[in-house]
PDB file of N, CA and C in Angstrom:
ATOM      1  N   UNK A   1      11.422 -16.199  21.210  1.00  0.00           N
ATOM      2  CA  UNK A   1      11.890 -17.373  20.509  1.00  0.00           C
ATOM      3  C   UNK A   1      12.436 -16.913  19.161  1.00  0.00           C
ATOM      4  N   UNK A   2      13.591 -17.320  18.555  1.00  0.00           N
ATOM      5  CA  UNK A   2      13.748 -16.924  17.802  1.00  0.00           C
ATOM      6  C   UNK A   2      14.299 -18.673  16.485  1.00  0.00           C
ATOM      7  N   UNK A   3      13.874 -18.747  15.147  1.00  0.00           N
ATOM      8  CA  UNK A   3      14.002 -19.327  14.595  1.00  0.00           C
ATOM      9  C   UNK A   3      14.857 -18.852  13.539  1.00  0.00           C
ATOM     10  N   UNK A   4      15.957 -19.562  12.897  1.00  0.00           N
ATOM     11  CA  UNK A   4      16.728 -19.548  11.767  1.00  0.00           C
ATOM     12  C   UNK A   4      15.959 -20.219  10.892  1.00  0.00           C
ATOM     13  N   UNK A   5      16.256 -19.451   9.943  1.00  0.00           N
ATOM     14  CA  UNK A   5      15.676 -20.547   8.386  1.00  0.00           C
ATOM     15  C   UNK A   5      16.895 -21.116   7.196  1.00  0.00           C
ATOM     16  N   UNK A   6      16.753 -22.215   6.872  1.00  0.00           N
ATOM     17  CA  UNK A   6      18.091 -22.480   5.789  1.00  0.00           C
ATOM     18  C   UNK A   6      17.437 -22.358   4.727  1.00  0.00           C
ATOM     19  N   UNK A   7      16.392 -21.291   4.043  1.00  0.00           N
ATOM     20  CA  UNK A   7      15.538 -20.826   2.976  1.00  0.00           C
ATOM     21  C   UNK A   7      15.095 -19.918   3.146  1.00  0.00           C
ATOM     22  N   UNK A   8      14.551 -19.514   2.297  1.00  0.00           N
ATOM     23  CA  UNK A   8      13.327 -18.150   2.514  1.00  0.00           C
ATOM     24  C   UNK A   8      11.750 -18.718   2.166  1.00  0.00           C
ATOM     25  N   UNK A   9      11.086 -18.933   3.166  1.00  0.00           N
ATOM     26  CA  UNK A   9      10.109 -19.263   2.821  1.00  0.00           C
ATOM     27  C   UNK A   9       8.574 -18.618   2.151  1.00  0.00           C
ATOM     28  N   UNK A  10       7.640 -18.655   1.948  1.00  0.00           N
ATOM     29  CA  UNK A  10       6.722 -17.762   1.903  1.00  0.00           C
ATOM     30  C   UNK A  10       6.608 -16.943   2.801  1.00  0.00           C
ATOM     31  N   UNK A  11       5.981 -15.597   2.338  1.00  0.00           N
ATOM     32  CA  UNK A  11       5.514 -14.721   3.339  1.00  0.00           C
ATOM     33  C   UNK A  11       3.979 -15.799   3.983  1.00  0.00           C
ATOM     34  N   UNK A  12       3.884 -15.261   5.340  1.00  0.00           N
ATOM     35  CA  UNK A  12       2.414 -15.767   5.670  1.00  0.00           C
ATOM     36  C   UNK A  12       2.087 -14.559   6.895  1.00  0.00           C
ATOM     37  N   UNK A  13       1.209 -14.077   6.852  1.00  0.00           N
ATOM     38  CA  UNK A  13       0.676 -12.713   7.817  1.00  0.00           C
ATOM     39  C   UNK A  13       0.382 -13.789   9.428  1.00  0.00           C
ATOM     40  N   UNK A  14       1.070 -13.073  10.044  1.00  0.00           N
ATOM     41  CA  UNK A  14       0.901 -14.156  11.570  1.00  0.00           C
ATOM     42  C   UNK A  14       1.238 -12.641  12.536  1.00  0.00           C
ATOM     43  N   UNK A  15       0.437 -12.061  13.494  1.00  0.00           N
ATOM     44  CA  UNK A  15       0.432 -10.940  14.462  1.00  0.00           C
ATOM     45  C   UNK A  15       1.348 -11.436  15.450  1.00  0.00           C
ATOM     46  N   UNK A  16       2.040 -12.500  15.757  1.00  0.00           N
ATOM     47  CA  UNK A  16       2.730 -12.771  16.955  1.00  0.00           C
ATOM     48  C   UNK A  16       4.640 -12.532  16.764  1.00  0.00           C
ATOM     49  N   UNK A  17       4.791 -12.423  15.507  1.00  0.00           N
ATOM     50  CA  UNK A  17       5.831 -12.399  14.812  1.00  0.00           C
ATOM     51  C   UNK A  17       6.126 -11.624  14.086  1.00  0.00           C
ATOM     52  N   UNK A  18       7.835 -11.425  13.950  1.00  0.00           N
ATOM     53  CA  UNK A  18       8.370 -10.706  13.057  1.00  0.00           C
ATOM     54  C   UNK A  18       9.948 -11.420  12.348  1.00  0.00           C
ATOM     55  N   UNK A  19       9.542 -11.208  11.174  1.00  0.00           N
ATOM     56  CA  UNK A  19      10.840 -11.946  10.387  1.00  0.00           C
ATOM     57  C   UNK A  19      11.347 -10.721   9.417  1.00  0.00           C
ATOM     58  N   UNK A  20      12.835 -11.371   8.604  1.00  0.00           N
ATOM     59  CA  UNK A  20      13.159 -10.939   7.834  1.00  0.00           C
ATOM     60  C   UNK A  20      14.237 -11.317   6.883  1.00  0.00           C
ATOM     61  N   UNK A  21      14.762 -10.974   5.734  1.00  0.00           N
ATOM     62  CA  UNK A  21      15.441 -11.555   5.238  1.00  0.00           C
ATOM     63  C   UNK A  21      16.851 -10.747   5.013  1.00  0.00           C
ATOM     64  N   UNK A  22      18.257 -11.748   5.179  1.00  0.00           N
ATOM     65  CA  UNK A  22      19.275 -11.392   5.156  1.00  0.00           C
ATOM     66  C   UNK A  22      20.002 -11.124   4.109  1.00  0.00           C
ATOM     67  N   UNK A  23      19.929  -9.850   3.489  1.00  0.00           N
ATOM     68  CA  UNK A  23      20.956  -9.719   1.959  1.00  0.00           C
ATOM     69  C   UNK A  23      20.215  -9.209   1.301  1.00  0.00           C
ATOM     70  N   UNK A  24      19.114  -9.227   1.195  1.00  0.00           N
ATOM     71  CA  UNK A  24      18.250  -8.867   0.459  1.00  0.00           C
ATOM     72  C   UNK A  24      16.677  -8.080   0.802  1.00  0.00           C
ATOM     73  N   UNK A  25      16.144  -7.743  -0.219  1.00  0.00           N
ATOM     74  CA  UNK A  25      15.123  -6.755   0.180  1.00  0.00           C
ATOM     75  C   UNK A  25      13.597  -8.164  -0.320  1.00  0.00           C
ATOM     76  N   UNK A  26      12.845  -7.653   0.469  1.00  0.00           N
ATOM     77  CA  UNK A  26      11.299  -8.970   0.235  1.00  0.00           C
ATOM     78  C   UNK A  26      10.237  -7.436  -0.678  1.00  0.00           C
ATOM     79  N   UNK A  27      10.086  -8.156  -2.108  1.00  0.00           N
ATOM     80  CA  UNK A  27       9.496  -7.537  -2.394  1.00  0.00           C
ATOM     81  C   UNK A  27       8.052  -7.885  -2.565  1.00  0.00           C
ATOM     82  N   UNK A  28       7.076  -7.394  -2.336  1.00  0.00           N
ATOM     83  CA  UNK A  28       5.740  -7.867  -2.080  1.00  0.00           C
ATOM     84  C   UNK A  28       5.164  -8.182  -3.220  1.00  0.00           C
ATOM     85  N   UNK A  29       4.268  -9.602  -3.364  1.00  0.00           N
ATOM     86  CA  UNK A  29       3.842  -9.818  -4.088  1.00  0.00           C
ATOM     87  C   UNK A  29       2.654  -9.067  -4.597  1.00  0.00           C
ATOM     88  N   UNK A  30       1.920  -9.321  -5.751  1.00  0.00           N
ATOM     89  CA  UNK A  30       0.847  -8.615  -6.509  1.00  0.00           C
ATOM     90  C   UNK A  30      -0.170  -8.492  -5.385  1.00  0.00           C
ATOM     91  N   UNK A  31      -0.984  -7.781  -4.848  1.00  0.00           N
ATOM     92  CA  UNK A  31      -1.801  -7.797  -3.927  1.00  0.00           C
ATOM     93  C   UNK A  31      -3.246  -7.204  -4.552  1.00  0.00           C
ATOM     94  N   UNK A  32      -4.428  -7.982  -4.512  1.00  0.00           N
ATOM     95  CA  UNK A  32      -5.586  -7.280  -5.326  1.00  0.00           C
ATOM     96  C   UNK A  32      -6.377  -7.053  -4.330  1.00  0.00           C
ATOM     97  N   UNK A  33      -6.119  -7.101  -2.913  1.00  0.00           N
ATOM     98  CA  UNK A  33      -6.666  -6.927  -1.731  1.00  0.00           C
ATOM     99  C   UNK A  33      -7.193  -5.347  -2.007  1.00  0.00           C
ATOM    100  N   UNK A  34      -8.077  -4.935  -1.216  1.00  0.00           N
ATOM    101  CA  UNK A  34      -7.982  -3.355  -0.881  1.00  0.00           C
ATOM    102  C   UNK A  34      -7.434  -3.430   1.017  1.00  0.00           C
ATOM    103  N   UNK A  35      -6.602  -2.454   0.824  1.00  0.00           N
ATOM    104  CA  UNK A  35      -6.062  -2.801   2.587  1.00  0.00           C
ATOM    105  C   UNK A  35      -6.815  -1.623   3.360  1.00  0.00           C
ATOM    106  N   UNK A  36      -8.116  -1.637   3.766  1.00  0.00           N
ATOM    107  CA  UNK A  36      -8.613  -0.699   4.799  1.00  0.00           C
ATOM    108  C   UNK A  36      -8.019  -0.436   6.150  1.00  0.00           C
ATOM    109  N   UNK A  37      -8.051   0.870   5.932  1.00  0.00           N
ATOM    110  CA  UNK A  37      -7.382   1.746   7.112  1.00  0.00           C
ATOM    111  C   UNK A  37      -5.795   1.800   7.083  1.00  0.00           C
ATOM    112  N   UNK A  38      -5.016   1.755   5.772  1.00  0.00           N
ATOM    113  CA  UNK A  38      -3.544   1.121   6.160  1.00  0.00           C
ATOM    114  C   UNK A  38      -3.435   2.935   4.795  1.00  0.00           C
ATOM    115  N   UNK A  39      -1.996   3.166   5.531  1.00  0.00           N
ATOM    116  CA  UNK A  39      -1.673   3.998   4.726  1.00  0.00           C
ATOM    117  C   UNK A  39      -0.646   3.791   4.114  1.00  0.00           C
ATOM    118  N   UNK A  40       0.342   3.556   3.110  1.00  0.00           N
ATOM    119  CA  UNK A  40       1.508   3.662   2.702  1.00  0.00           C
ATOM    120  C   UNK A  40       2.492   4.392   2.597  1.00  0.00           C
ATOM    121  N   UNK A  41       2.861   5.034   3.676  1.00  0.00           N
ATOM    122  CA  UNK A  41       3.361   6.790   3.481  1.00  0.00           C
ATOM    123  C   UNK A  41       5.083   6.512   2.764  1.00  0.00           C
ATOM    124  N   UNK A  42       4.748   7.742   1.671  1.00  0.00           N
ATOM    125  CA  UNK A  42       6.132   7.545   0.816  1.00  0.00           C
ATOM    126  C   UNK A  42       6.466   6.908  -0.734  1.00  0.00           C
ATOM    127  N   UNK A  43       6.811   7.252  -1.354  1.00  0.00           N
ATOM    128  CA  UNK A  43       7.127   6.810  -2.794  1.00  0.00           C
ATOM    129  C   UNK A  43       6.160   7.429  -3.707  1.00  0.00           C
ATOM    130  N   UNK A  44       5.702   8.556  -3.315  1.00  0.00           N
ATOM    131  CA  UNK A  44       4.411   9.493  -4.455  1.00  0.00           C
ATOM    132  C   UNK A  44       5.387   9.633  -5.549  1.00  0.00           C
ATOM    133  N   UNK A  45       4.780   9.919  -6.512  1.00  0.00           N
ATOM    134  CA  UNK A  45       5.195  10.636  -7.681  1.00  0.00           C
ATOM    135  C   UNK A  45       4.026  10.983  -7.948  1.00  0.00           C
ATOM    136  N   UNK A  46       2.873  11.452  -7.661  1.00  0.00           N
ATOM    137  CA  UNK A  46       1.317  12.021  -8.527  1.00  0.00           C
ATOM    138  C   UNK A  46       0.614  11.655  -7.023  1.00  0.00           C
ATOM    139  N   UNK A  47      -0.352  13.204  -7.248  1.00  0.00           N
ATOM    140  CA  UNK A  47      -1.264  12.863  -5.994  1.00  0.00           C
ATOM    141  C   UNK A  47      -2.120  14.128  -6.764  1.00  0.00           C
ATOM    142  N   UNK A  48      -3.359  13.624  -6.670  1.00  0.00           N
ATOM    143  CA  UNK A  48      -4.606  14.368  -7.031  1.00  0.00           C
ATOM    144  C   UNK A  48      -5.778  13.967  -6.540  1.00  0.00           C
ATOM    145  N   UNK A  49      -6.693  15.069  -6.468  1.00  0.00           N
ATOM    146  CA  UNK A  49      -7.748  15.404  -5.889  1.00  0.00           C
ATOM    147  C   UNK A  49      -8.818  14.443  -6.172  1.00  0.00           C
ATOM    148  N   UNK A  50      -9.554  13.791  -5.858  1.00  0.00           N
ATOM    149  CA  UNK A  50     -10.661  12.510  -6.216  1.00  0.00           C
ATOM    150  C   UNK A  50     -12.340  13.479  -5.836  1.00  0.00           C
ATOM    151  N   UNK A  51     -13.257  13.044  -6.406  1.00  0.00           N
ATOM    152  CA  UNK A  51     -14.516  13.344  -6.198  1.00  0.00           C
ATOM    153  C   UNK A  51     -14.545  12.263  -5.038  1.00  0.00           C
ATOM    154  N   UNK A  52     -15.514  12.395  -3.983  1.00  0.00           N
ATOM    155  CA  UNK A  52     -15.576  11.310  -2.769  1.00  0.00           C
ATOM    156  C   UNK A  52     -16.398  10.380  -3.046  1.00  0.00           C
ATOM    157  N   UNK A  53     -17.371  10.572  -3.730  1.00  0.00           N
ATOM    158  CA  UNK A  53     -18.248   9.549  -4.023  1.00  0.00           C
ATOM    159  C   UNK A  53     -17.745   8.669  -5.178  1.00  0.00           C
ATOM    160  N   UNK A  54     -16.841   8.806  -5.661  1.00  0.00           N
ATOM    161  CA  UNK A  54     -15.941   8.005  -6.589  1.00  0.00           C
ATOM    162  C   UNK A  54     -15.187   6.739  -5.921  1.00  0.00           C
ATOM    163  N   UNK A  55     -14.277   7.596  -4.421  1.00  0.00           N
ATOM    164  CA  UNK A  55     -14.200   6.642  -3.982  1.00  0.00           C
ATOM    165  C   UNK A  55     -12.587   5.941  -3.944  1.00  0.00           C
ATOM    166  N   UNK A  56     -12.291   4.778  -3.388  1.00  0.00           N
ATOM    167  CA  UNK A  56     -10.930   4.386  -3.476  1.00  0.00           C
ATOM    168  C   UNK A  56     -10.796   3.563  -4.920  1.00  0.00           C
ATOM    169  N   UNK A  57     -12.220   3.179  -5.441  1.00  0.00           N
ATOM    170  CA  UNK A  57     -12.127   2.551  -6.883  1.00  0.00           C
ATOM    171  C   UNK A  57     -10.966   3.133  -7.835  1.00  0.00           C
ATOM    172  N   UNK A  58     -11.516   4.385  -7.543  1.00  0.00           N
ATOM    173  CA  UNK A  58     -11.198   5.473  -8.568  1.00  0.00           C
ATOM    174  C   UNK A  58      -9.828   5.603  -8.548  1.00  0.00           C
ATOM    175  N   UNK A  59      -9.111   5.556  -7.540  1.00  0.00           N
ATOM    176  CA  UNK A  59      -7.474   5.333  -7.152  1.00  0.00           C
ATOM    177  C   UNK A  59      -7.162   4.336  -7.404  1.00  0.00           C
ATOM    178  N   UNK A  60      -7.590   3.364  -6.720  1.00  0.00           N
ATOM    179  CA  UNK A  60      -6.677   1.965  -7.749  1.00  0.00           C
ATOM    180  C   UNK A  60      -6.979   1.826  -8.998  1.00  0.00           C
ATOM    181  N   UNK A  61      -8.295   2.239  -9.748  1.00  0.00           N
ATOM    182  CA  UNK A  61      -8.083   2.127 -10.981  1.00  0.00           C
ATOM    183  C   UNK A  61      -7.122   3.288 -11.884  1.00  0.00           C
ATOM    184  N   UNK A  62      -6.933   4.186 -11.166  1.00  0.00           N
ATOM    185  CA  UNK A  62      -5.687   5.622 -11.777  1.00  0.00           C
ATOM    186  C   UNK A  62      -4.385   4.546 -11.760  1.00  0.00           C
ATOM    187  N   UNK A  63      -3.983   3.672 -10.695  1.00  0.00           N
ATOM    188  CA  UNK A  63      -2.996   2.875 -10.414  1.00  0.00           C
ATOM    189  C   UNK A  63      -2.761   1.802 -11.363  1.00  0.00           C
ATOM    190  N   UNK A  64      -3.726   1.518 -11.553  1.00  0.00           N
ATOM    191  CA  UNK A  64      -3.778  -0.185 -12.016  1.00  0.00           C
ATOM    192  C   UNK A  64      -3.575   0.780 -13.692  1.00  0.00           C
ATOM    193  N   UNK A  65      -4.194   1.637 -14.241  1.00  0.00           N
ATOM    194  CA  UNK A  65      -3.786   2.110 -15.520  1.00  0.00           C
ATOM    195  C   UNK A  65      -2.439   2.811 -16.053  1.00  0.00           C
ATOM    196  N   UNK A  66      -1.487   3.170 -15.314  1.00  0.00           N
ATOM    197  CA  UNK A  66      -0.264   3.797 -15.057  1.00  0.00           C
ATOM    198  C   UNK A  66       0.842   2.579 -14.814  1.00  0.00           C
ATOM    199  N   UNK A  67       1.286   2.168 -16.460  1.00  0.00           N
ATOM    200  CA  UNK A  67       2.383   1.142 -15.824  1.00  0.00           C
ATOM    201  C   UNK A  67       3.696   1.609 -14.720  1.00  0.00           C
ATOM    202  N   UNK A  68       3.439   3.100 -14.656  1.00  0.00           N
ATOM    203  CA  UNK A  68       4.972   3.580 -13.507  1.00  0.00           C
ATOM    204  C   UNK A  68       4.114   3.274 -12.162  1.00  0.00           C
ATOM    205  N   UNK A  69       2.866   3.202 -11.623  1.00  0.00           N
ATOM    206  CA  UNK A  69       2.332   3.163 -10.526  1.00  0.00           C
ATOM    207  C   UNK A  69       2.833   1.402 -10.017  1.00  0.00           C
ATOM    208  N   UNK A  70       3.032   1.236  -8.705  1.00  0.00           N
ATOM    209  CA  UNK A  70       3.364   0.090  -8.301  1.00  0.00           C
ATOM    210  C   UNK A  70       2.158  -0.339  -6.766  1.00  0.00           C
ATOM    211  N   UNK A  71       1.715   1.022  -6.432  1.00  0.00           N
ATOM    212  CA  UNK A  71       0.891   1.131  -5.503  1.00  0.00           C
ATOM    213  C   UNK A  71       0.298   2.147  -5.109  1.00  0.00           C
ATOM    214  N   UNK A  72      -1.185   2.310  -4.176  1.00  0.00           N
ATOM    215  CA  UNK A  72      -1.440   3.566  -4.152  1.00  0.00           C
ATOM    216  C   UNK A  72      -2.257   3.681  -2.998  1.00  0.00           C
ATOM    217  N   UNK A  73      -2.711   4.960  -2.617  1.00  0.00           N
ATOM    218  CA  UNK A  73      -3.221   5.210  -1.341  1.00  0.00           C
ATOM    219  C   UNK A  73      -4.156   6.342  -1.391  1.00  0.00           C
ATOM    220  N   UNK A  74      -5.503   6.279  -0.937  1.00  0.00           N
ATOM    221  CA  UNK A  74      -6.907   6.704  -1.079  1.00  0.00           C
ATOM    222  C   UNK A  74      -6.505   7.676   0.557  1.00  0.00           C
ATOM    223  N   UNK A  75      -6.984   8.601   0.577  1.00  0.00           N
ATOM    224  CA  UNK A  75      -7.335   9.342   1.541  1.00  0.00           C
ATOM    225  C   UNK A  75      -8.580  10.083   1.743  1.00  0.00           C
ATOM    226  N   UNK A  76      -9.869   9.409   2.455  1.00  0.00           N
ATOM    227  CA  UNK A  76     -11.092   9.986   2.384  1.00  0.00           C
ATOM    228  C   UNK A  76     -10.763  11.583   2.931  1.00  0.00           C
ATOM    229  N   UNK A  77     -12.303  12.467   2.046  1.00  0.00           N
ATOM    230  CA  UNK A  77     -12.169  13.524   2.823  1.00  0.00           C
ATOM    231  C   UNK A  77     -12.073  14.396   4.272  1.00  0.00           C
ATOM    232  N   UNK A  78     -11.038  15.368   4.523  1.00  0.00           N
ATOM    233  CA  UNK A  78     -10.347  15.468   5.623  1.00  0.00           C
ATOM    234  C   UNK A  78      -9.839  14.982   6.436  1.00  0.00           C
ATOM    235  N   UNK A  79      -9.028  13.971   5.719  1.00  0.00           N
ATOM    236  CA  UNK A  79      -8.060  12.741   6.304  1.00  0.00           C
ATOM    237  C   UNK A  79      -6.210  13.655   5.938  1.00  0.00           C
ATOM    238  N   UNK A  80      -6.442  14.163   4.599  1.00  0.00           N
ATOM    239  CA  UNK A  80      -5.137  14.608   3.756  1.00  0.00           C
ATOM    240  C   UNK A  80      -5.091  16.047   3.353  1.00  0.00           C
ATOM    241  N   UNK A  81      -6.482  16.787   3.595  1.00  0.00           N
ATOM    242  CA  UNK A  81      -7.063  17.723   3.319  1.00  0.00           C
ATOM    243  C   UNK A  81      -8.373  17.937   3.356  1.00  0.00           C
ATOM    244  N   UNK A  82      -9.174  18.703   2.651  1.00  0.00           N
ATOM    245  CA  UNK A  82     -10.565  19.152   2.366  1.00  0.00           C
ATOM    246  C   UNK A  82     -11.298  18.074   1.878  1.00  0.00           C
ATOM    247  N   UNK A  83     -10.239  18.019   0.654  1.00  0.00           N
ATOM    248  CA  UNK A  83     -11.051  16.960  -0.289  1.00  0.00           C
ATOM    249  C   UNK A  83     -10.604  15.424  -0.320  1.00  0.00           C
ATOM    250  N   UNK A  84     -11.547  14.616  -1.087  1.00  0.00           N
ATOM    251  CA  UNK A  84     -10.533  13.115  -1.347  1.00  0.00           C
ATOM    252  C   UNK A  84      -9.156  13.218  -2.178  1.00  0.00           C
ATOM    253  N   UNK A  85      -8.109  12.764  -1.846  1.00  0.00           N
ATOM    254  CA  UNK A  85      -7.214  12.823  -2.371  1.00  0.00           C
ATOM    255  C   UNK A  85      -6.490  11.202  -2.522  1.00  0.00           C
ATOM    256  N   UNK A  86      -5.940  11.007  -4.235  1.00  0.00           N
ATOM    257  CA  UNK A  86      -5.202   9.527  -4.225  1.00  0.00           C
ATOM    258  C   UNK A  86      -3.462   9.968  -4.362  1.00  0.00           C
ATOM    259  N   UNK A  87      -2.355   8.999  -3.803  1.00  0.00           N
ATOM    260  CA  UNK A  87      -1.396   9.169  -4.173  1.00  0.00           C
ATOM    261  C   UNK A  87      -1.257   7.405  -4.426  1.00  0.00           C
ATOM    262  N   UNK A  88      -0.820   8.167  -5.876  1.00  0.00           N
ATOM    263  CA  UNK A  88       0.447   7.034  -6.709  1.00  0.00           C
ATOM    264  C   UNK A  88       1.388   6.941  -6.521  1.00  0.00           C
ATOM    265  N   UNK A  89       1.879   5.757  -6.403  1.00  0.00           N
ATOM    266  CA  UNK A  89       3.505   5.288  -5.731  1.00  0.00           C
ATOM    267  C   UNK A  89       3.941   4.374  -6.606  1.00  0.00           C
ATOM    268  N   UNK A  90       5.521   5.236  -6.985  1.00  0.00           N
ATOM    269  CA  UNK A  90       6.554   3.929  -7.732  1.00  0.00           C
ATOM    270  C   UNK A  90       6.975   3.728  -6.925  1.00  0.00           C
ATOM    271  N   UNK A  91       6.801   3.118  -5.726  1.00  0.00           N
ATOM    272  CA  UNK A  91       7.463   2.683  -4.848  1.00  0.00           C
ATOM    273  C   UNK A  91       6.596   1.544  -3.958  1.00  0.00           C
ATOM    274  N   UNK A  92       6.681   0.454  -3.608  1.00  0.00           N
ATOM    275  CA  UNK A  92       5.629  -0.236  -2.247  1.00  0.00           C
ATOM    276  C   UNK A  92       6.454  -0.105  -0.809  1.00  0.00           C
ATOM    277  N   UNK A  93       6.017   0.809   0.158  1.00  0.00           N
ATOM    278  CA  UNK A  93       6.425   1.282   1.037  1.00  0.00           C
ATOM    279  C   UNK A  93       5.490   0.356   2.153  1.00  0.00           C
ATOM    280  N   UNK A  94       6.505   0.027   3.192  1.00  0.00           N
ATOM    281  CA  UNK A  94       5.318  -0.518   4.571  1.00  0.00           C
ATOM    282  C   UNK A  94       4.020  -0.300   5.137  1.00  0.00           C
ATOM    283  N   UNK A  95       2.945  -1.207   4.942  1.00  0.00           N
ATOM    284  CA  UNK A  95       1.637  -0.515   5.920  1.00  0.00           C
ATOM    285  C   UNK A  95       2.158  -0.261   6.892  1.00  0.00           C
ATOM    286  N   UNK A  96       1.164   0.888   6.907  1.00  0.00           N
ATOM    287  CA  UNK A  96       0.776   1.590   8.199  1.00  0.00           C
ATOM    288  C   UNK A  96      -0.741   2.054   8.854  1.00  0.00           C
ATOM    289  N   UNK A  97      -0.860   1.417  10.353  1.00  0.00           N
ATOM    290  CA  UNK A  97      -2.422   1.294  10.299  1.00  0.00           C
ATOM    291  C   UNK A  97      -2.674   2.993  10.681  1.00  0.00           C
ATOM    292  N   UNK A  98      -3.545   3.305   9.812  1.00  0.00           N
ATOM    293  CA  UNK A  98      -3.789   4.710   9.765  1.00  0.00           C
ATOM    294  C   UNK A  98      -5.805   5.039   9.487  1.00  0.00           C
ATOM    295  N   UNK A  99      -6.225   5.086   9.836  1.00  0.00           N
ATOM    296  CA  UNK A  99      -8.143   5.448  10.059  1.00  0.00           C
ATOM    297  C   UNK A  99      -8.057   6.852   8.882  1.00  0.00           C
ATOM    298  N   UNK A 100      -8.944   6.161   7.831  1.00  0.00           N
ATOM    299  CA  UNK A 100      -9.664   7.516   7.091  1.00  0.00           C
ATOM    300  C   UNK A 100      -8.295   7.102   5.906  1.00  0.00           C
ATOM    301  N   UNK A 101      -7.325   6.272   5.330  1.00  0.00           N
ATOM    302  CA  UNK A 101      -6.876   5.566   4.123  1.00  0.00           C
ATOM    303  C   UNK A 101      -6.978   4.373   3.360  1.00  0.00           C
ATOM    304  N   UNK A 102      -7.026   4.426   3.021  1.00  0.00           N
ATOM    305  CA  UNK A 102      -6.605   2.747   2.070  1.00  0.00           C
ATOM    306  C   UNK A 102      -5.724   2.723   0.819  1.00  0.00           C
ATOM    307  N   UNK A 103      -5.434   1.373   0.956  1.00  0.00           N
ATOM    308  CA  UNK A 103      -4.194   1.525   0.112  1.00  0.00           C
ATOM    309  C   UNK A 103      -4.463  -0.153  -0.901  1.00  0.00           C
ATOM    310  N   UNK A 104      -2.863  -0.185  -1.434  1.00  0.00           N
ATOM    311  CA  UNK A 104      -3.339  -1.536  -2.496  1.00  0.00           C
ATOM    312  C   UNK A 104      -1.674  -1.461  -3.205  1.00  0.00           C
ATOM    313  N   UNK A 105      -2.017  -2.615  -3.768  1.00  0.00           N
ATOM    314  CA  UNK A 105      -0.569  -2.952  -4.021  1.00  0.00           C
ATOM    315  C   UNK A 105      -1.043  -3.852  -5.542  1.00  0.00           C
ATOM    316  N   UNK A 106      -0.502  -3.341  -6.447  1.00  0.00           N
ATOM    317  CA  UNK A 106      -0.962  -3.434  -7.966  1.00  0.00           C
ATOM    318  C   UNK A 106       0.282  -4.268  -8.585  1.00  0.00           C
ATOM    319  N   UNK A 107       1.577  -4.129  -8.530  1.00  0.00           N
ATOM    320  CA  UNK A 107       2.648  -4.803  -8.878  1.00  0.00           C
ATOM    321  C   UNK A 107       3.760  -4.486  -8.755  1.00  0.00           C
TER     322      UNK A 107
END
């Protein structure tokens, strides 16, 4: 089934569907969610090593303090490597469901 819209309406998360918009790019709103298991692959500029017991806190708060960060992505240990590792993104790139990341979307 396919529907036309004479607007752009809100985003709303629905699994049966896929939309999009014509002309333009949908940029995601502020998200304070933590998104378990989703990876964001793409738009690094900074990626460093995390203590594990620190945690994905510890990444979104590196994010949320860095006005160039727009989003970021936690990789528990031996998911990305050895150790925990966060990457910062000027960029908000598509989830992706990925086991052993999390990610977040700051602004």
């Amino acid at each position: 089934m396919c529907w036309l819209k004479g607007s752009v309406p809100a985003r709303q998360q629905d699994n049966c569907c896929v939309s999009g918009v014509r002309g333009a790019g949908v940029v995601e709103p502020r998200n304070t969610a933590v998104e378990t298991s989703i990876d964001r692959f793409g738009g690094d500029y900074k990626n460093f090593q995390l203590n594990a017991a620190d945690g994905d806190d510890a990444c979104k708060a590196a994010c949320t303090a860095d006005n160039k960060c727009r989003a970021w992505t936690y990789a528990r240990p031996g998911y990305a490597g050895k150790d925990a590792q966060c990457f910062l993104k000027k960029e908000i790139k598509p989830p992706r469901r990925k086991a052993g990341f999390t990610s977040g979307v700051v602004r």
